[in-house]
Protein backbone atom coordinates (compact mmCIF):
# COMPACT_ATOMS: atom_id res chain seq x y z
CA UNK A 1 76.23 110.02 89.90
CA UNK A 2 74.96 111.24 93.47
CA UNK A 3 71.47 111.51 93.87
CA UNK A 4 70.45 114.70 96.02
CA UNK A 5 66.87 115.61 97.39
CA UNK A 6 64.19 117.49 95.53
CA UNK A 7 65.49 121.38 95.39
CA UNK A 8 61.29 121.58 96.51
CA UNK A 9 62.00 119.38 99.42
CA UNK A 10 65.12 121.70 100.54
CA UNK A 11 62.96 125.17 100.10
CA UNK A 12 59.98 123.72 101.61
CA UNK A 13 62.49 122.75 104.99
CA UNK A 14 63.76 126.61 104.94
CA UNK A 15 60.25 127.79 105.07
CA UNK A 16 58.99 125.42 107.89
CA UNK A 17 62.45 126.54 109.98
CA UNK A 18 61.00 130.65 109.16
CA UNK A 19 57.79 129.79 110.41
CA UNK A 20 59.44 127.86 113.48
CA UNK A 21 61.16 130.78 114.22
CA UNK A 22 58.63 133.08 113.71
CA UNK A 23 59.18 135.06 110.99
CA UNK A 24 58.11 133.42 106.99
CA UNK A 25 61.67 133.47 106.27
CA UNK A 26 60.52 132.22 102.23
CA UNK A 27 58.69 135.22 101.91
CA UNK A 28 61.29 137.77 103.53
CA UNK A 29 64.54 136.56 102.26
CA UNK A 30 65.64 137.45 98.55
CA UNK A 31 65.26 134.54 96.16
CA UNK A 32 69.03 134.35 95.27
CA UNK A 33 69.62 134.21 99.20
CA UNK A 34 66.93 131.90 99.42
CA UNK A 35 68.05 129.56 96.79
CA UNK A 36 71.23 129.51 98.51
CA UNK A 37 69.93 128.08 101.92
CA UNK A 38 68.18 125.17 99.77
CA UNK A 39 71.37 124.25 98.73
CA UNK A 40 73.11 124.35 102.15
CA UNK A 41 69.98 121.82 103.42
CA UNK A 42 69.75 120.04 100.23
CA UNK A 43 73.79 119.57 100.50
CA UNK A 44 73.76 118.67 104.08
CA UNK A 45 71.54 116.40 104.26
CA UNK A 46 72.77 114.76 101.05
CA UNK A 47 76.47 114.44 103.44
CA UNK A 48 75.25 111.55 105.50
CA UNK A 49 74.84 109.52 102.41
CA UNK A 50 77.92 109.91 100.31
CA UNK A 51 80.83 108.02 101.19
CA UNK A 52 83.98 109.64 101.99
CA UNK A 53 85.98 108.33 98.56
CA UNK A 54 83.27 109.55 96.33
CA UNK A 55 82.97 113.28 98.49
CA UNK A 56 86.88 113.53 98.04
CA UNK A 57 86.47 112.39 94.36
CA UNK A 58 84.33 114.88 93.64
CA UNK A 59 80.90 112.99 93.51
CA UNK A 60 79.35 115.83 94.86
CA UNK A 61 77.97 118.05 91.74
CA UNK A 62 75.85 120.72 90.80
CA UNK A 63 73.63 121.72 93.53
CA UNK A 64 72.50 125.50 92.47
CA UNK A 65 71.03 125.65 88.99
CA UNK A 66 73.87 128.01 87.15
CA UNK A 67 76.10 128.53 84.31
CA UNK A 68 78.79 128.47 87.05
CA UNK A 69 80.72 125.16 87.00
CA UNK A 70 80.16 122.88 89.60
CA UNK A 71 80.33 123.96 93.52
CA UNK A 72 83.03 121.49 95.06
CA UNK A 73 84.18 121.71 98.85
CA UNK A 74 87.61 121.43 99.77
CA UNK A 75 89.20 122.94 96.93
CA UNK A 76 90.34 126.27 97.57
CA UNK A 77 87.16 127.87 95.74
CA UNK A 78 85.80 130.69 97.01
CA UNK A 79 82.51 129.83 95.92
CA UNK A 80 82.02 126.79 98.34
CA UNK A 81 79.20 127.43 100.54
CA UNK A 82 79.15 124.93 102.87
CA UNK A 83 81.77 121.94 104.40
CA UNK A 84 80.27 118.71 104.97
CA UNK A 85 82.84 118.03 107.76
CA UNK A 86 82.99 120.22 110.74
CA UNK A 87 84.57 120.33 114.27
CA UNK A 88 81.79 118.97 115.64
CA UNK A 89 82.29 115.48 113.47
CA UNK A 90 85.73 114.96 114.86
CA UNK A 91 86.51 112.77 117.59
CA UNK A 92 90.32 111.60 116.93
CA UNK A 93 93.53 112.79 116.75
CA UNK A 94 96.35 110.96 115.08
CA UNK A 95 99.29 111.94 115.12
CA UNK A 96 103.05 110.97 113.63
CA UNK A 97 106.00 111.03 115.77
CA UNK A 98 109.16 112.29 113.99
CA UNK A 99 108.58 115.24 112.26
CA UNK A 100 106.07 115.83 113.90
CA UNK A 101 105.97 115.63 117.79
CA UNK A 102 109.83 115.56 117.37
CA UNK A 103 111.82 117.82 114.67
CA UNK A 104 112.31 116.00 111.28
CA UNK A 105 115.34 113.76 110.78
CA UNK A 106 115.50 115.84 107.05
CA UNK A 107 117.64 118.47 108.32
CA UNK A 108 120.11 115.67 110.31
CA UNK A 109 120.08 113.99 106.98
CA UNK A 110 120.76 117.03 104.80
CA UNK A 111 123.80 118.14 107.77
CA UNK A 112 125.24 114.24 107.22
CA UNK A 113 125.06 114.36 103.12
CA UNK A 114 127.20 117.94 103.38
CA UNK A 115 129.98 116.77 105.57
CA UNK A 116 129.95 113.78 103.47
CA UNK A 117 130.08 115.53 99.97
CA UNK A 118 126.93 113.60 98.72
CA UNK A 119 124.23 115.47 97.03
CA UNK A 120 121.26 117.40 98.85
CA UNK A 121 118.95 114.74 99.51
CA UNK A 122 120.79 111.70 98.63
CA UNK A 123 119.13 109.95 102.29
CA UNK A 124 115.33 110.30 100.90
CA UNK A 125 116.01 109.57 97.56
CA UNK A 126 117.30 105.95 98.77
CA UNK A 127 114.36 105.00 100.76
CA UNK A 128 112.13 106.70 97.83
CA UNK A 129 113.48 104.51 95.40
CA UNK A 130 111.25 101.23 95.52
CA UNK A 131 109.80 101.75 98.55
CA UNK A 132 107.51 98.93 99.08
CA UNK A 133 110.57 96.58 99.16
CA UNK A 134 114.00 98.37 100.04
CA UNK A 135 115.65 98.03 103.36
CA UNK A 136 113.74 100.72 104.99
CA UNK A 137 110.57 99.15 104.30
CA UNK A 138 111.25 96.03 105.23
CA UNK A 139 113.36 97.43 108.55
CA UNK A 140 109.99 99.31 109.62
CA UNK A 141 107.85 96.48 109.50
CA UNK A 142 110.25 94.10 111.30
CA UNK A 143 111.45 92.16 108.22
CA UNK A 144 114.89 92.27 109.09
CA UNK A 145 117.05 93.26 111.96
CA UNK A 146 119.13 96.07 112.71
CA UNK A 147 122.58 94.82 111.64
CA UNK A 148 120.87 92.97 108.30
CA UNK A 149 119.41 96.96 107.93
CA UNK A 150 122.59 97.95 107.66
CA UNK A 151 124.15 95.89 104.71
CA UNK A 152 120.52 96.16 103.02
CA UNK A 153 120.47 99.67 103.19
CA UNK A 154 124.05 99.72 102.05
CA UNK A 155 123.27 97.35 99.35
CA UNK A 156 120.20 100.12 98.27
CA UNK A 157 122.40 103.18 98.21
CA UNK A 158 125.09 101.33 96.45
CA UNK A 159 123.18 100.64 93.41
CA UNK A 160 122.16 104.23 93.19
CA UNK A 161 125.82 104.99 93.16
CA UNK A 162 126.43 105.94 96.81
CA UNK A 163 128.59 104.45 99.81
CA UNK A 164 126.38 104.82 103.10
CA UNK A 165 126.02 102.36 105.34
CA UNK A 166 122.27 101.59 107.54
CA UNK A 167 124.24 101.83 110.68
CA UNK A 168 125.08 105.98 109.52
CA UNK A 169 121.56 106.44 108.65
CA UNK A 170 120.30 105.25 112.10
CA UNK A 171 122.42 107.67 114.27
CA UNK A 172 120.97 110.49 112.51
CA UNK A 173 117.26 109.43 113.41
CA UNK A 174 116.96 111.36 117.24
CA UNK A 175 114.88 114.60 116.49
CA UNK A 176 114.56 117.22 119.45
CA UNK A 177 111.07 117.60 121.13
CA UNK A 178 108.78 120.44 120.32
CA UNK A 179 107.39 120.90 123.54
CA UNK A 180 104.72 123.54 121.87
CA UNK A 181 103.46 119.99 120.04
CA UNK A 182 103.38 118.16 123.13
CA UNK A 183 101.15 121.07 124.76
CA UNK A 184 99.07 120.91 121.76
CA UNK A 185 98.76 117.38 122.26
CA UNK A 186 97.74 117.67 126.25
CA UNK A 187 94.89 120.36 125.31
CA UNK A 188 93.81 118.20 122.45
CA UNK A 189 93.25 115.47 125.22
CA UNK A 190 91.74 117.75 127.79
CA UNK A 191 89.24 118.35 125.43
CA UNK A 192 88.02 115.26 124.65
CA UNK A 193 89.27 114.36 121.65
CA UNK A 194 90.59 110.82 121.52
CA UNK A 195 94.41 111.08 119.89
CA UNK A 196 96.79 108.05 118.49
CA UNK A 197 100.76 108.04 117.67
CA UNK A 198 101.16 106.58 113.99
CA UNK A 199 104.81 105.73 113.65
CA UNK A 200 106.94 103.82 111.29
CA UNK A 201 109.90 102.80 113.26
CA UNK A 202 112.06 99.71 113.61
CA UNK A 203 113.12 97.80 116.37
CA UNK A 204 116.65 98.12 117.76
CA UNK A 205 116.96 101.17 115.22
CA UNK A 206 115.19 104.02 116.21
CA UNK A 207 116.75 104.95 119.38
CA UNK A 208 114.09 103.65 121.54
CA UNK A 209 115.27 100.65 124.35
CA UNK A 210 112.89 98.27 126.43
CA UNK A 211 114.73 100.94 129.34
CA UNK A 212 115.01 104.16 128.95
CA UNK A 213 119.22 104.75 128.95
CA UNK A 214 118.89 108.60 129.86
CA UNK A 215 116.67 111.21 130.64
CA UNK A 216 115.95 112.18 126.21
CA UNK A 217 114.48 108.49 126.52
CA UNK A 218 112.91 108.81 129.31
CA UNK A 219 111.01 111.92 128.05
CA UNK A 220 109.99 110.55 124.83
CA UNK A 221 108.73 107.05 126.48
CA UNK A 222 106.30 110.42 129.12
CA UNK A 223 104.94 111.51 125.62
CA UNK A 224 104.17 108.38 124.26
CA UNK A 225 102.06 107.61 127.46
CA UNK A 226 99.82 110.33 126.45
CA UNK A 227 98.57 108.84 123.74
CA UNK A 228 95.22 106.58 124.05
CA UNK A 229 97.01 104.16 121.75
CA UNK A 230 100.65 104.07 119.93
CA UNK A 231 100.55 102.13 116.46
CA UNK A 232 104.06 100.77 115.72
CA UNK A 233 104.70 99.76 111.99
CA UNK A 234 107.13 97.30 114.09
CA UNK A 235 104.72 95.29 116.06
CA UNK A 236 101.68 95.41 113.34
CA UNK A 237 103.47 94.27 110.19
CA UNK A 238 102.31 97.27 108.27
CA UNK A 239 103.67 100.79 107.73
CA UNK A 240 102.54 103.98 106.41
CA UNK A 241 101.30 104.71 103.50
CA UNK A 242 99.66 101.47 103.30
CA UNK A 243 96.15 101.96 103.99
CA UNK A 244 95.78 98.88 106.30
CA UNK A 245 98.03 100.83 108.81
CA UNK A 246 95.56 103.58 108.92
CA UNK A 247 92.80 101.18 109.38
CA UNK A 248 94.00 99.35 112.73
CA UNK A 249 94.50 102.57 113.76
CA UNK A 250 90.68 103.59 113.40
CA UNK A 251 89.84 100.55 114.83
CA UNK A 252 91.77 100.41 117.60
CA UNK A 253 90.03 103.94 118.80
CA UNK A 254 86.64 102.62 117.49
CA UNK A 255 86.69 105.66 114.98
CA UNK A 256 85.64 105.99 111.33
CA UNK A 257 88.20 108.21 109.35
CA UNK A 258 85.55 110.63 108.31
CA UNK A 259 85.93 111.45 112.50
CA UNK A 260 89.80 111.73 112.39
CA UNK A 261 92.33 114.24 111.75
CA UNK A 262 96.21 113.32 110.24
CA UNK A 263 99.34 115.14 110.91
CA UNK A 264 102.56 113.81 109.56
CA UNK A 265 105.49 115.66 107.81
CA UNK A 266 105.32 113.67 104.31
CA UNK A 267 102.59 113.88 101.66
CA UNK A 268 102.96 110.56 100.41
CA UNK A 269 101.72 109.30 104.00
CA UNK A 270 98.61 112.08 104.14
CA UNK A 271 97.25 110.93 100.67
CA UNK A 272 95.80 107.65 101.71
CA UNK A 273 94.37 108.71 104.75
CA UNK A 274 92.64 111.78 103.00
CA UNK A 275 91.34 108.85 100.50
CA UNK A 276 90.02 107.20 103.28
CA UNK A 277 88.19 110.29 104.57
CA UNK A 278 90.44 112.03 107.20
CA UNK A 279 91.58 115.50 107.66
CA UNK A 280 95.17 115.92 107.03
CA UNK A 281 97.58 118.46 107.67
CA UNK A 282 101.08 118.63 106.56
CA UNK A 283 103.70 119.51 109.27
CA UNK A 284 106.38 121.78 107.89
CA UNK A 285 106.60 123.29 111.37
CA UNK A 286 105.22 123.33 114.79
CA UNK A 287 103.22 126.99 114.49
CA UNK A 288 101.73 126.24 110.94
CA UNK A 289 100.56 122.95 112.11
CA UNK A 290 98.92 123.94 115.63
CA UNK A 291 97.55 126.97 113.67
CA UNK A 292 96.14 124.71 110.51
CA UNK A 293 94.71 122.05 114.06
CA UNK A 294 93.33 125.20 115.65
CA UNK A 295 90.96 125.94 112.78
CA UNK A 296 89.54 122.00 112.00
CA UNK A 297 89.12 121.60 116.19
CA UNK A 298 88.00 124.92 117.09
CA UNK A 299 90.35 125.10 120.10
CA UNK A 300 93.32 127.15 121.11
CA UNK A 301 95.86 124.98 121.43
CA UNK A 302 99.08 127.51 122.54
């Protein structure tokens, strides 16, 4: 259970601002309104204490006496008064790299499976299947090499009934840029806010050289630059969604997650870091996301 202040603490605090002010702001204010500015003080200063797993989880409970069920932030209900986390509290950035700075591989994927003849999805429903420990996984944390990716991954899709081979599923990996992400990301900086790449990729396989070999390269390697740091699942031995990922991430910017915001294209790899405490926003395309970014930073970012 989370303990909260005294409601007679919180009213007592709105009276002392009124007189502060200048006006007895107790005495003038209806007691319904009243009652509800205890509860934004009682509530706020209440935030500093709860920890980000029991906030998410709902520890927060009643805080005006009603018949109405319990006031939760972060659910969609209208009734929330207050949010505990506001632009103010954020400090980081994080951001994924395909799907997100570049277009999602999905729609190469889908394109592939059609000339092919292979069912819709075929692509993502090998690497969902025992994810921990199939070739993906163990490609993107630097388990095995490229050419031992592509019997692995072979070996994966075979026993779902399927004939594709790693080495197909690695050509199809080169999204296109969305410059209007990479301007979001330069405005983002200009304002202060420190910003991270989280990416699960694999060495040798995702189209990225010690050179750049042409001028695509070379542009991705400019955008990568930007960031203040680039977390590889590659180099640290751990890939999304485990939550150690997330973690060198925050410390690596000298963050807490409660101060971050997450944008990658897959739910599976937003639900940890929300556990942890970060802001997440899914990225089903450029304009939803830098519109969804817009609102939790307060910035125009077009």
């Amino acid at each position: 259970m989370t303990c909260l202040p005294e409601a007679g603490f919180a009213t007592g605090l709105v009276t002392t601002l009124g007189a502060d002010l200048g006006a007895d702001l107790g005495a003038d204010l209806d007691a319904a309104f009243a009652a509800g500015l205890a509860a934004f003080f009682t509530a706020t200063l209440a935030a500093g204490a709860l920890a980000a797993a029991d906030f998410l989880a709902g520890g927060l409970t009643v805080i005006l006496p009603s018949s109405e069920p319990p006031i939760r932030p972060y659910r969609g209900d209208s009734r929330t008064i207050f949010s505990v986390t506001s632009p103010a509290n954020i400090s980081a950035v994080l951001w994924d790299f395909g799907g997100v700075i570049l277009s999602s591989p999905f729609e190469a994927f889908n394109r592939f499976e059609s000339q092919q003849g292979l069912p819709l999805d075929t692509i993502r429903r090998v690497n969902a299947t025992n994810p921990d420990d199939n070739a993906w996984a163990h490609f993107e944390r630097s388990d095995i090499s490229a050419s031992q990716f592509d019997q692995a991954f072979a070996n994966d899709a075979e026993a779902l009934g399927f004939q594709i081979r790693g080495q197909q599923v690695l050509a199809l990996l080169q999204g296109e840029i969305r410059p209007e992400m990479v301007r979001a990301l330069d405005l983002v900086k200009m304002a202060g806010f420190k910003t991270a790449c989280l990416t699960n990729n694999m060495v040798g396989g995702d189209g990225r050289n010690a050179q750049p070999e042409n001028s695509r390269q070379a542009d991705i390697e400019l955008i990568l630059k930007r960031f203040d740091a680039v977390i590889e699942s590659s180099k640290v031995g751990c890939r999304k969604p485990e939550p150690r990922f997330y973690e060198i991430a925050c410390e690596v910017l000298d963050v807490h997650a409660s101060q971050c915001v997450f944008l990658d294209d897959l739910g599976i790899n937003l639900k940890p870091a929300a556990a942890m405490g970060m802001q997440t926003i899914k990225v089903l395309g450029a304009d939803k996301a830098i519109a969804d970014l817009e609102k939790i930073l307060g910035l125009s970012l077009k």
